[in-house]
Structure formats: structure tokens, C-alpha cells
N, C-alpha and C. Protein backbone atom coordinates (compact mmCIF):
# COMPACT_ATOMS: atom_id res chain seq x y z
N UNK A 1 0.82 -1.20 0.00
CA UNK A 1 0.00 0.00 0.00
C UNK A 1 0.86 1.26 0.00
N UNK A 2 2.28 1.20 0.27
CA UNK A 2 3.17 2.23 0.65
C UNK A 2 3.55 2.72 -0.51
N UNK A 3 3.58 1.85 -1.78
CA UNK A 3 3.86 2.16 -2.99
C UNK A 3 2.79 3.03 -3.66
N UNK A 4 1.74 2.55 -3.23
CA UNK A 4 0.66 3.31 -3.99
C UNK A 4 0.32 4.57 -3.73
N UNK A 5 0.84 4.88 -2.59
CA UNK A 5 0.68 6.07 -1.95
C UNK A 5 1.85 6.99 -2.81
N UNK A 6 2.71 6.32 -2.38
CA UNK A 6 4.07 6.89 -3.09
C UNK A 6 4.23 7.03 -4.81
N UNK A 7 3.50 6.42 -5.11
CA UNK A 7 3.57 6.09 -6.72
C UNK A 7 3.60 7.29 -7.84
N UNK A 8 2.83 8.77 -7.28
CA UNK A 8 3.08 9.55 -7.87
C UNK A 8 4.37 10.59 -7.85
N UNK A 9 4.81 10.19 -6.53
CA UNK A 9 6.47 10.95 -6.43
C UNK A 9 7.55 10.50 -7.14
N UNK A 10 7.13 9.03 -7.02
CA UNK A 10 8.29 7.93 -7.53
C UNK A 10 8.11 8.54 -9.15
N UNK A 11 6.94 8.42 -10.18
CA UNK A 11 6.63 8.87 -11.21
C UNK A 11 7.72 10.14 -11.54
N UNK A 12 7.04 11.10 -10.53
CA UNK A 12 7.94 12.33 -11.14
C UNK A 12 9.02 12.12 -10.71
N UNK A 13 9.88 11.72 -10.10
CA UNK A 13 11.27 11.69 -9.73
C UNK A 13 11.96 11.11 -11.17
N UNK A 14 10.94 10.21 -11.54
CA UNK A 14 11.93 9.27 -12.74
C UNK A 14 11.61 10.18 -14.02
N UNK A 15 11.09 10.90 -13.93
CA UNK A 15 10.54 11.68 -15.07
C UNK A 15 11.56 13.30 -15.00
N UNK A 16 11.68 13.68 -13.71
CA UNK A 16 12.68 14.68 -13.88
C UNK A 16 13.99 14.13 -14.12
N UNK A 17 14.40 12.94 -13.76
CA UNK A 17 16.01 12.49 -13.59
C UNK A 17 15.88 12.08 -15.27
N UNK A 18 14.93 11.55 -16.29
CA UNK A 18 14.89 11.54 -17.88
C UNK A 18 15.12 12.66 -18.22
N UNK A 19 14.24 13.94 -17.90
CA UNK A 19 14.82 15.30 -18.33
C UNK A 19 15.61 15.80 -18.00
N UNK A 20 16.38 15.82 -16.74
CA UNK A 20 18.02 15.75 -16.30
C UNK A 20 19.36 15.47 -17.52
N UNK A 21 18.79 14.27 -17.70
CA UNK A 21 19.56 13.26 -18.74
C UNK A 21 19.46 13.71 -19.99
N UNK A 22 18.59 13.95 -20.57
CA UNK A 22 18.14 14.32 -21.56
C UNK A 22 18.87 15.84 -22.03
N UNK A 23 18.53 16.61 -21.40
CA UNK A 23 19.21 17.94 -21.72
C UNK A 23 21.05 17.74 -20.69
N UNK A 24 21.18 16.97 -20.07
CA UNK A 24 22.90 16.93 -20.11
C UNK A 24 23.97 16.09 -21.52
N UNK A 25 22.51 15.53 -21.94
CA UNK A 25 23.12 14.20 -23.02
C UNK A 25 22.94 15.45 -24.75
N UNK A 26 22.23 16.07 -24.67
CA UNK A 26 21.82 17.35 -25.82
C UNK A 26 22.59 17.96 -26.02
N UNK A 27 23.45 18.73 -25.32
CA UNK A 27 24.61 19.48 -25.77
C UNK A 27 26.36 18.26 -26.04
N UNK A 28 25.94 17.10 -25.65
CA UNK A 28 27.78 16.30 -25.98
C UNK A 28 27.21 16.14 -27.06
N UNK A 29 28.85 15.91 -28.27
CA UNK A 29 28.99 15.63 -28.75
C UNK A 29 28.60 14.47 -29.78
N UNK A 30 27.84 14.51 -30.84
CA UNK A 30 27.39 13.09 -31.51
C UNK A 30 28.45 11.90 -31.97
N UNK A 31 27.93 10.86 -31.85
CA UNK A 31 28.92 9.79 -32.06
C UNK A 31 29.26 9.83 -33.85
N UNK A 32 30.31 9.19 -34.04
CA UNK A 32 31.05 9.17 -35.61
C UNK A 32 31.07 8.19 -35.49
N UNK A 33 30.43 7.19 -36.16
CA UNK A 33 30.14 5.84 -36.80
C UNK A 33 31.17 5.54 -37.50
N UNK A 34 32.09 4.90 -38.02
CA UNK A 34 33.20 4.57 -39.06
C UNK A 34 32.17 3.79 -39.80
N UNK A 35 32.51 3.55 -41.23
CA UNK A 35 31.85 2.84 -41.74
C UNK A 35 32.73 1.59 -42.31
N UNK A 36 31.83 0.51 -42.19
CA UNK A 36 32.63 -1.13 -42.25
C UNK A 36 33.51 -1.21 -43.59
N UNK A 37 34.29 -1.83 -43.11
CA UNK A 37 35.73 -1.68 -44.58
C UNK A 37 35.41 -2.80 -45.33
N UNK A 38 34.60 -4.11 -44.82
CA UNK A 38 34.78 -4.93 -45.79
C UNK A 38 33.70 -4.86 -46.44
N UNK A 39 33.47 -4.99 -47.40
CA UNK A 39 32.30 -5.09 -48.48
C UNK A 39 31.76 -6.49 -48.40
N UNK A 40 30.48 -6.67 -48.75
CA UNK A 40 30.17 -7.81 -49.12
C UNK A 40 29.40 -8.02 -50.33
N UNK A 41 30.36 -9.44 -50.94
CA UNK A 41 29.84 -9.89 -52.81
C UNK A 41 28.64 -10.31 -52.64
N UNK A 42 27.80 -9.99 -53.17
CA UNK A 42 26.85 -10.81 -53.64
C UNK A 42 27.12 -12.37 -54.66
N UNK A 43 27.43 -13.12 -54.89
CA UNK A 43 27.60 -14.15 -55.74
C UNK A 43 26.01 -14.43 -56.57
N UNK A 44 26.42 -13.42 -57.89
CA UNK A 44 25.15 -13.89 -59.00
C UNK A 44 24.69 -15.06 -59.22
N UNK A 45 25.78 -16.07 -59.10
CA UNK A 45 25.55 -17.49 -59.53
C UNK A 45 24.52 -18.45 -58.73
N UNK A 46 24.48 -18.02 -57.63
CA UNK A 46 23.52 -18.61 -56.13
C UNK A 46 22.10 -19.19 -57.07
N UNK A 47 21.70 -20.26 -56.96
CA UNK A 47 20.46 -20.71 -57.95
C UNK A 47 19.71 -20.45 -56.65
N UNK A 48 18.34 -19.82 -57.57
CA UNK A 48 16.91 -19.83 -56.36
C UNK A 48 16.25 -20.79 -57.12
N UNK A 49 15.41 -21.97 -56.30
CA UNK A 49 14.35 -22.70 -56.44
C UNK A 49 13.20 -22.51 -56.25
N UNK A 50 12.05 -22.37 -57.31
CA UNK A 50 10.85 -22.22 -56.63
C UNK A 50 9.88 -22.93 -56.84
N UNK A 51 9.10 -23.55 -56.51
CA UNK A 51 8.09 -24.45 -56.19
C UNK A 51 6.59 -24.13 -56.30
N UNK A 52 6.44 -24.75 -57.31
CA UNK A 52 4.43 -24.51 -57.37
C UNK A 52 4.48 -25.67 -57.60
N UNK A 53 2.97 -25.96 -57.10
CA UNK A 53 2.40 -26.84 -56.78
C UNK A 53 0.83 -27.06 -55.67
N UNK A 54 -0.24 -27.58 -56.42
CA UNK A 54 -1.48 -28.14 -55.70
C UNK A 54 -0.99 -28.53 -54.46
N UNK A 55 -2.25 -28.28 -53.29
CA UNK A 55 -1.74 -28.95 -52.04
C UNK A 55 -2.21 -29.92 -52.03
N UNK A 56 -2.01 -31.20 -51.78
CA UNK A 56 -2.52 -32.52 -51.99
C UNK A 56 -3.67 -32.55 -50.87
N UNK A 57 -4.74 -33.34 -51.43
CA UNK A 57 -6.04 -33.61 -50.48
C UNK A 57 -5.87 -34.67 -49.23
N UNK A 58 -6.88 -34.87 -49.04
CA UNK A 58 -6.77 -35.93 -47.45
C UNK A 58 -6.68 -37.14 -48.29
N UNK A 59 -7.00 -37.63 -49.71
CA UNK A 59 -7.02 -38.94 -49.93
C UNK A 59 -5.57 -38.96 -50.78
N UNK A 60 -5.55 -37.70 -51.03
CA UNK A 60 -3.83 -37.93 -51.94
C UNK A 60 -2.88 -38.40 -50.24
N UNK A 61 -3.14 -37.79 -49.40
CA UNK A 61 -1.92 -37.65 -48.28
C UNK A 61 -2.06 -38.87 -47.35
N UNK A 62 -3.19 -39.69 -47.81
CA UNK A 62 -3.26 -41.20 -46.95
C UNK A 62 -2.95 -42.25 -48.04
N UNK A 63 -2.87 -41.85 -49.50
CA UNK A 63 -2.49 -42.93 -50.21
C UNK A 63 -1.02 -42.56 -50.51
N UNK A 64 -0.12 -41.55 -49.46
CA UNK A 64 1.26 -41.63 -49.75
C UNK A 64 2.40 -42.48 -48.81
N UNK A 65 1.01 -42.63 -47.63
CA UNK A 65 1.45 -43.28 -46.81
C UNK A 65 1.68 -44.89 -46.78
């Protein structure tokens, strides 16, 4: 019950210490990403398979058995 009582202080406490954060984190500096050195090939040759096909019925799928 002590929480519930408390629940709206606790609220704003965590809500000013985000806006705390928030405007100390706003003025540093943004991060510089390097960008990745290795490339990656695609290989054209890669075969795709594709598949059509009827879905077999209840008497096709008991006479495969």
C-alpha cells in the first residue's frame, strides 16, 4: 500500500532524472560511426528454387502413406 501512496512521487522523480539526462546528453557531442571496410559480394551465380504446386487432399496424403 506504501507504494501506492508513493507512486506519484516515484513517477515524477523518474521523469525529472529523464529530463536531467536528456538535456545533459543534448549538448555532448554526436557519435562518428566509421563505416565497415569490408564489403560484401553478392555471388550472382547462387540458384533460387521455386516451387508450385497443388496442395494434396486428405485422400492424396493417406495414399502416400
Amino acid at each position: 500500500m506504501n507504494i501506492r501512496k508513493n507512486f506519484e512521487a516515484i513517477f515524477i522523480a523518474a521523469a525529472a532524472l529523464g529530463l536531467v539526462a536528456s538535456y545533459a546528453t543534448a549538448a555532448a557531442r554526436t557519435v562518428e560511426v566509421a563505416q565497415p571496410v569490408s564489403v560484401t559480394v553478392i555471388d550472382p551465380t547462387v540458384h533460387v528454387v521455386v516451387v508450385k504446386a497443388p496442395r494434396l487432399s486428405v485422400a492424396e496424403k493417406a495414399g502416400l502413406k
